[in-house]
N, C-alpha and C. Protein backbone atom coordinates (compact mmCIF):
# COMPACT_ATOMS: atom_id res chain seq x y z
N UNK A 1 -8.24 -6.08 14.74
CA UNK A 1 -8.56 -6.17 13.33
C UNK A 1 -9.38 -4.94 12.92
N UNK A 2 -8.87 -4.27 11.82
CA UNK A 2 -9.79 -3.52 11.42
C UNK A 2 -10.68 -3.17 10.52
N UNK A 3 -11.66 -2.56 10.68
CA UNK A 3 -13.57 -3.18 9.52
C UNK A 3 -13.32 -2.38 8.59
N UNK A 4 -12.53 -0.67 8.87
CA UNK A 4 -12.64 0.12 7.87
C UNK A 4 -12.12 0.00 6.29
N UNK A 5 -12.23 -0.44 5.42
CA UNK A 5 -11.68 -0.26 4.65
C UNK A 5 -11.26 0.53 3.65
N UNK A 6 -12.63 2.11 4.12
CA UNK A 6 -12.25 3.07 3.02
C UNK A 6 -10.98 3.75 3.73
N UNK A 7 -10.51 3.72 4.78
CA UNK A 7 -9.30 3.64 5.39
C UNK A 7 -8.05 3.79 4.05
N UNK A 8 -8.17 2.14 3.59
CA UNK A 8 -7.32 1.84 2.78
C UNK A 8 -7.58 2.46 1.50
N UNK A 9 -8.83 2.36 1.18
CA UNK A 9 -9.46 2.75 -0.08
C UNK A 9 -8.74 4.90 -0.13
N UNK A 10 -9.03 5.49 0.79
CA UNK A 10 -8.55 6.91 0.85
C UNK A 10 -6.93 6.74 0.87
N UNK A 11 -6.48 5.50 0.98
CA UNK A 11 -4.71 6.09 1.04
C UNK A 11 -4.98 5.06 -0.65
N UNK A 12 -5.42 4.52 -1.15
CA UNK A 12 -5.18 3.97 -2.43
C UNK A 12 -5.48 4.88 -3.53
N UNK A 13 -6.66 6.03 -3.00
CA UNK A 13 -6.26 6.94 -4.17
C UNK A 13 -5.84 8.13 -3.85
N UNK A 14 -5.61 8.20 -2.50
CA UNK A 14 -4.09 9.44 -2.23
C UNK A 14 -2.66 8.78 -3.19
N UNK A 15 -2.31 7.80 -2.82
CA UNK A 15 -0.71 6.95 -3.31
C UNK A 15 -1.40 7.24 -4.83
N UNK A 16 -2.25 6.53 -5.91
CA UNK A 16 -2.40 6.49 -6.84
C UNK A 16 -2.33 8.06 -7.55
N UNK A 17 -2.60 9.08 -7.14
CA UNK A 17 -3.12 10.74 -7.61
C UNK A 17 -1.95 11.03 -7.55
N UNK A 18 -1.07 11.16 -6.39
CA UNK A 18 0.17 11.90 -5.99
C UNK A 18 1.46 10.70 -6.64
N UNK A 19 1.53 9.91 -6.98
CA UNK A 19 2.16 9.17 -7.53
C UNK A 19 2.16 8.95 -8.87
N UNK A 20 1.07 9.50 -9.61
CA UNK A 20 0.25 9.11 -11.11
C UNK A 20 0.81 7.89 -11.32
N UNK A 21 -0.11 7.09 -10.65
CA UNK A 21 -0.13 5.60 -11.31
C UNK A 21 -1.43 5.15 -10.97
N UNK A 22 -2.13 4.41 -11.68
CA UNK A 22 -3.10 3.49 -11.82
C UNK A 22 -3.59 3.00 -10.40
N UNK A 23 -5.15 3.30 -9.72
CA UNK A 23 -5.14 2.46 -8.61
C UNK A 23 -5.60 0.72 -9.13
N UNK A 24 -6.04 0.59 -9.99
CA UNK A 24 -5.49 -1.27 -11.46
C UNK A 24 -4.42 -1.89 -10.99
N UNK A 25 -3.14 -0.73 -11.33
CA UNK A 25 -2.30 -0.98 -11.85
C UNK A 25 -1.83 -2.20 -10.39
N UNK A 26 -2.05 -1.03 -9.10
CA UNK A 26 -1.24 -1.21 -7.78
C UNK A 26 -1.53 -2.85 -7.37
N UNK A 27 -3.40 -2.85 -7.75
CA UNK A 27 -4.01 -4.09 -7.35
C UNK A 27 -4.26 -5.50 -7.97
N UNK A 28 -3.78 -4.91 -9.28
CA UNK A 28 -3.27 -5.73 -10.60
C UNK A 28 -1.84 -6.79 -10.22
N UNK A 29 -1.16 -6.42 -9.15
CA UNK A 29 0.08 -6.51 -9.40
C UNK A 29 1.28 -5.92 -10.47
N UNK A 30 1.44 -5.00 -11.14
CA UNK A 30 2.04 -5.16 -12.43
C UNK A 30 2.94 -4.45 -11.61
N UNK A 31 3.98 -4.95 -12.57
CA UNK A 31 5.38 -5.29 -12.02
C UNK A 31 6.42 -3.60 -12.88
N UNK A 32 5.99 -2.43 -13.05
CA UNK A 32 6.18 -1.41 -13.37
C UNK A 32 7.17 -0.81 -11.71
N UNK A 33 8.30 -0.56 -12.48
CA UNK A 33 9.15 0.46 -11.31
C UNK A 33 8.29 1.29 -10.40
N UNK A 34 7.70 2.00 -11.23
CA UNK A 34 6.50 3.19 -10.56
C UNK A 34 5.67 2.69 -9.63
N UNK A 35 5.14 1.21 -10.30
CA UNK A 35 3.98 0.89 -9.76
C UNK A 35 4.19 0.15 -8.34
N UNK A 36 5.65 -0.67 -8.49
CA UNK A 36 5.90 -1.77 -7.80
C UNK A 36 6.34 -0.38 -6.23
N UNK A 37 6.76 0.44 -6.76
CA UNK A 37 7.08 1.73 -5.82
C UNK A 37 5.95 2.18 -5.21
N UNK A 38 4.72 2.52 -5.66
CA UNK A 38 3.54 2.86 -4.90
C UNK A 38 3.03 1.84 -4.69
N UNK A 39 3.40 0.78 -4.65
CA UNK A 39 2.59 -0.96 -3.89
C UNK A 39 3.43 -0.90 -2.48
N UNK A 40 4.22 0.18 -2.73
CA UNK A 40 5.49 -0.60 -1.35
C UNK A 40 5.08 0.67 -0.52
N UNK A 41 4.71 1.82 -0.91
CA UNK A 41 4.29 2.92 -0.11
C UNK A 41 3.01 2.72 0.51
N UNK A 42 2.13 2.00 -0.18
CA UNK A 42 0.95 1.48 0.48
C UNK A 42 1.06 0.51 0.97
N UNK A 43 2.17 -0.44 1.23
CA UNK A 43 1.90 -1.50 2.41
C UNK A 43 2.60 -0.76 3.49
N UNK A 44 3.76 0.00 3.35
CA UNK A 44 4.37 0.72 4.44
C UNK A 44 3.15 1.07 5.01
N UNK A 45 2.98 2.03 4.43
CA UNK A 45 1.96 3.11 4.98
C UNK A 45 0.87 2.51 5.86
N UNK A 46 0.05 1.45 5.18
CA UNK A 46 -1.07 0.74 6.25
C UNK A 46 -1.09 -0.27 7.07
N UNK A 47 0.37 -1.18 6.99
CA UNK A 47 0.73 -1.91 7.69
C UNK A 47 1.75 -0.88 8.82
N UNK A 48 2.64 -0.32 8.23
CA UNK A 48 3.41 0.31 9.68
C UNK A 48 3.09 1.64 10.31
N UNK A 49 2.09 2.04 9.39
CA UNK A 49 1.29 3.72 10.14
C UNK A 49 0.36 3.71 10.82
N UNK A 50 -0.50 2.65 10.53
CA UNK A 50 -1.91 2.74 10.32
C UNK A 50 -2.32 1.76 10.84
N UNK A 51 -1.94 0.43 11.32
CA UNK A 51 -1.76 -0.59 12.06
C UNK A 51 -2.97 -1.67 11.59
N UNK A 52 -3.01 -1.92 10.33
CA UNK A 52 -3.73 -3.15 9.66
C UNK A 52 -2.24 -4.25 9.79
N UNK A 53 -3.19 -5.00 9.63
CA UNK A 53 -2.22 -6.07 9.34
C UNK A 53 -1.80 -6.78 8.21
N UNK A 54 -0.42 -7.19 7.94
CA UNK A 54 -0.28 -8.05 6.55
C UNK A 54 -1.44 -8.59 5.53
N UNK A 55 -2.33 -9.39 6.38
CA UNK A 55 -2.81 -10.20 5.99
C UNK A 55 -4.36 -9.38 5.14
N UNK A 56 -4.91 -8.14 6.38
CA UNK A 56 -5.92 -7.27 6.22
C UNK A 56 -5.44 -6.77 4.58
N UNK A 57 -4.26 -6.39 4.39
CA UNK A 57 -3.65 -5.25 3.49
C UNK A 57 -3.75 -6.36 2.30
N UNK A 58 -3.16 -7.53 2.41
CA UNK A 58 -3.32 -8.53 0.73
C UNK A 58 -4.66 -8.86 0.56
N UNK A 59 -5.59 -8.74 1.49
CA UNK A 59 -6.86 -9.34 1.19
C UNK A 59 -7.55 -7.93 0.24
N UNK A 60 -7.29 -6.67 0.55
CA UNK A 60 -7.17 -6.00 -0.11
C UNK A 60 -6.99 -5.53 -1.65
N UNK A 61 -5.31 -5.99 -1.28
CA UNK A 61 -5.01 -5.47 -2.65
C UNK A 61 -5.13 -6.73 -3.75
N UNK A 62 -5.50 -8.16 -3.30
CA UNK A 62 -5.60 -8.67 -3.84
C UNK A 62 -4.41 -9.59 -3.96
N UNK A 63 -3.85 -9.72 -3.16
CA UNK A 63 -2.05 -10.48 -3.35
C UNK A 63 -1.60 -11.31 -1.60
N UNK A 64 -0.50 -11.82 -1.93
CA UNK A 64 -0.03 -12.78 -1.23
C UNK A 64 -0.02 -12.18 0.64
N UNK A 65 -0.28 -12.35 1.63
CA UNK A 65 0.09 -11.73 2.97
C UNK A 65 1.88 -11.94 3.07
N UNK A 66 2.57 -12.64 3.00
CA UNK A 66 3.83 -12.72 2.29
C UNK A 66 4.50 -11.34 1.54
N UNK A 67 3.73 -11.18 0.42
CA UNK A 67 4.20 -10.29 -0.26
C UNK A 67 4.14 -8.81 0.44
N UNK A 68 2.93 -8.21 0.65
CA UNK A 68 2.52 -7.63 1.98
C UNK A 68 3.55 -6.96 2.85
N UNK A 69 3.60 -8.66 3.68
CA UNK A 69 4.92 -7.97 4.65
C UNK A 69 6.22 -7.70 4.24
N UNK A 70 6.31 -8.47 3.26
CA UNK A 70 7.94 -8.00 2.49
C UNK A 70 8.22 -6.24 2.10
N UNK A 71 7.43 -5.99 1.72
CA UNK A 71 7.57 -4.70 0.99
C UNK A 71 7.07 -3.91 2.14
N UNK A 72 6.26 -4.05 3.38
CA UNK A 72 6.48 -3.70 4.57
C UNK A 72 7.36 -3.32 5.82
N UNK A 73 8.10 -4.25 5.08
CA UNK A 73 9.39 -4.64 6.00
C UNK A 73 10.84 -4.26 5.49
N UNK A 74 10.76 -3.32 4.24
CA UNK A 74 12.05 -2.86 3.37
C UNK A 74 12.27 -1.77 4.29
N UNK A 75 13.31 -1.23 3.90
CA UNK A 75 13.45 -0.19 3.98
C UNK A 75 12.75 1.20 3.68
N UNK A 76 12.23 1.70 4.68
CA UNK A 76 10.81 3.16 4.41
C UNK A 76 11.43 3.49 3.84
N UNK A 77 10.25 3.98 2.74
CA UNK A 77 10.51 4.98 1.72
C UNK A 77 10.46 6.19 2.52
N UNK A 78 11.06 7.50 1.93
CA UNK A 78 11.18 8.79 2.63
C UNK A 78 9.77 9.58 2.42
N UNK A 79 9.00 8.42 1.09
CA UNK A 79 7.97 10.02 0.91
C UNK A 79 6.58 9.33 1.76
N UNK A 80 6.62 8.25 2.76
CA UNK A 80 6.00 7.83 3.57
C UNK A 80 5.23 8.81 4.61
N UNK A 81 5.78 9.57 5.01
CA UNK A 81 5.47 10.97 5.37
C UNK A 81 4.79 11.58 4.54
N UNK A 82 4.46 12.07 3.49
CA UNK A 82 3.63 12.53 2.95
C UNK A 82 2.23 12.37 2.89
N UNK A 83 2.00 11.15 3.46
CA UNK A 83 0.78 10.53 3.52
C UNK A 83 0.22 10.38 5.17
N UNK A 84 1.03 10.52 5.88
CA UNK A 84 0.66 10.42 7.15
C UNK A 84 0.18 11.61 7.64
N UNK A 85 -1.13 11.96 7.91
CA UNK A 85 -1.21 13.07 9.25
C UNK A 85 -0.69 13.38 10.31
């Protein structure tokens, strides 16, 4: 399990800057193409890069562990790489 959370907090306003969307918007839920697109780059990203877990990542953003792994579990986005060291 992991304690860090500015972890998440530094990829929430990397995804939010390089994406121009709202870091609100991501944790809001709102259901925006853009937005629903950088919600899915940030569960990729900290659930399959970064090795938090589902559950770590919704407690987070504020949403379902369910939802989480779904959009975890799609198909990677290509610009997933961009964010990884």
């Amino acid at each position: 399990m992991h304690t860090n959370k500015s972890d998440l907090t530094t990829l929430l306003d990397k995804i939010s800057k390089n994406e121009q969307i709202e870091k609100t918007d991501i944790i809001l839920g709102v259901r925006r193409k853009d937005v629903v697109r950088g919600r899915k780059l940030f569960c990729q990203i900290a659930v399959g890069k970064m090795g938090y877990s589902g559950a770590e990542v919704a407690r987070f953003l504020g949403v379902s562990t369910s939802a989480v792994n779904r959009l975890a579990g799609l198909k990677e986005l290509p610009d997933c790489s961009r964010y990884i060291k």
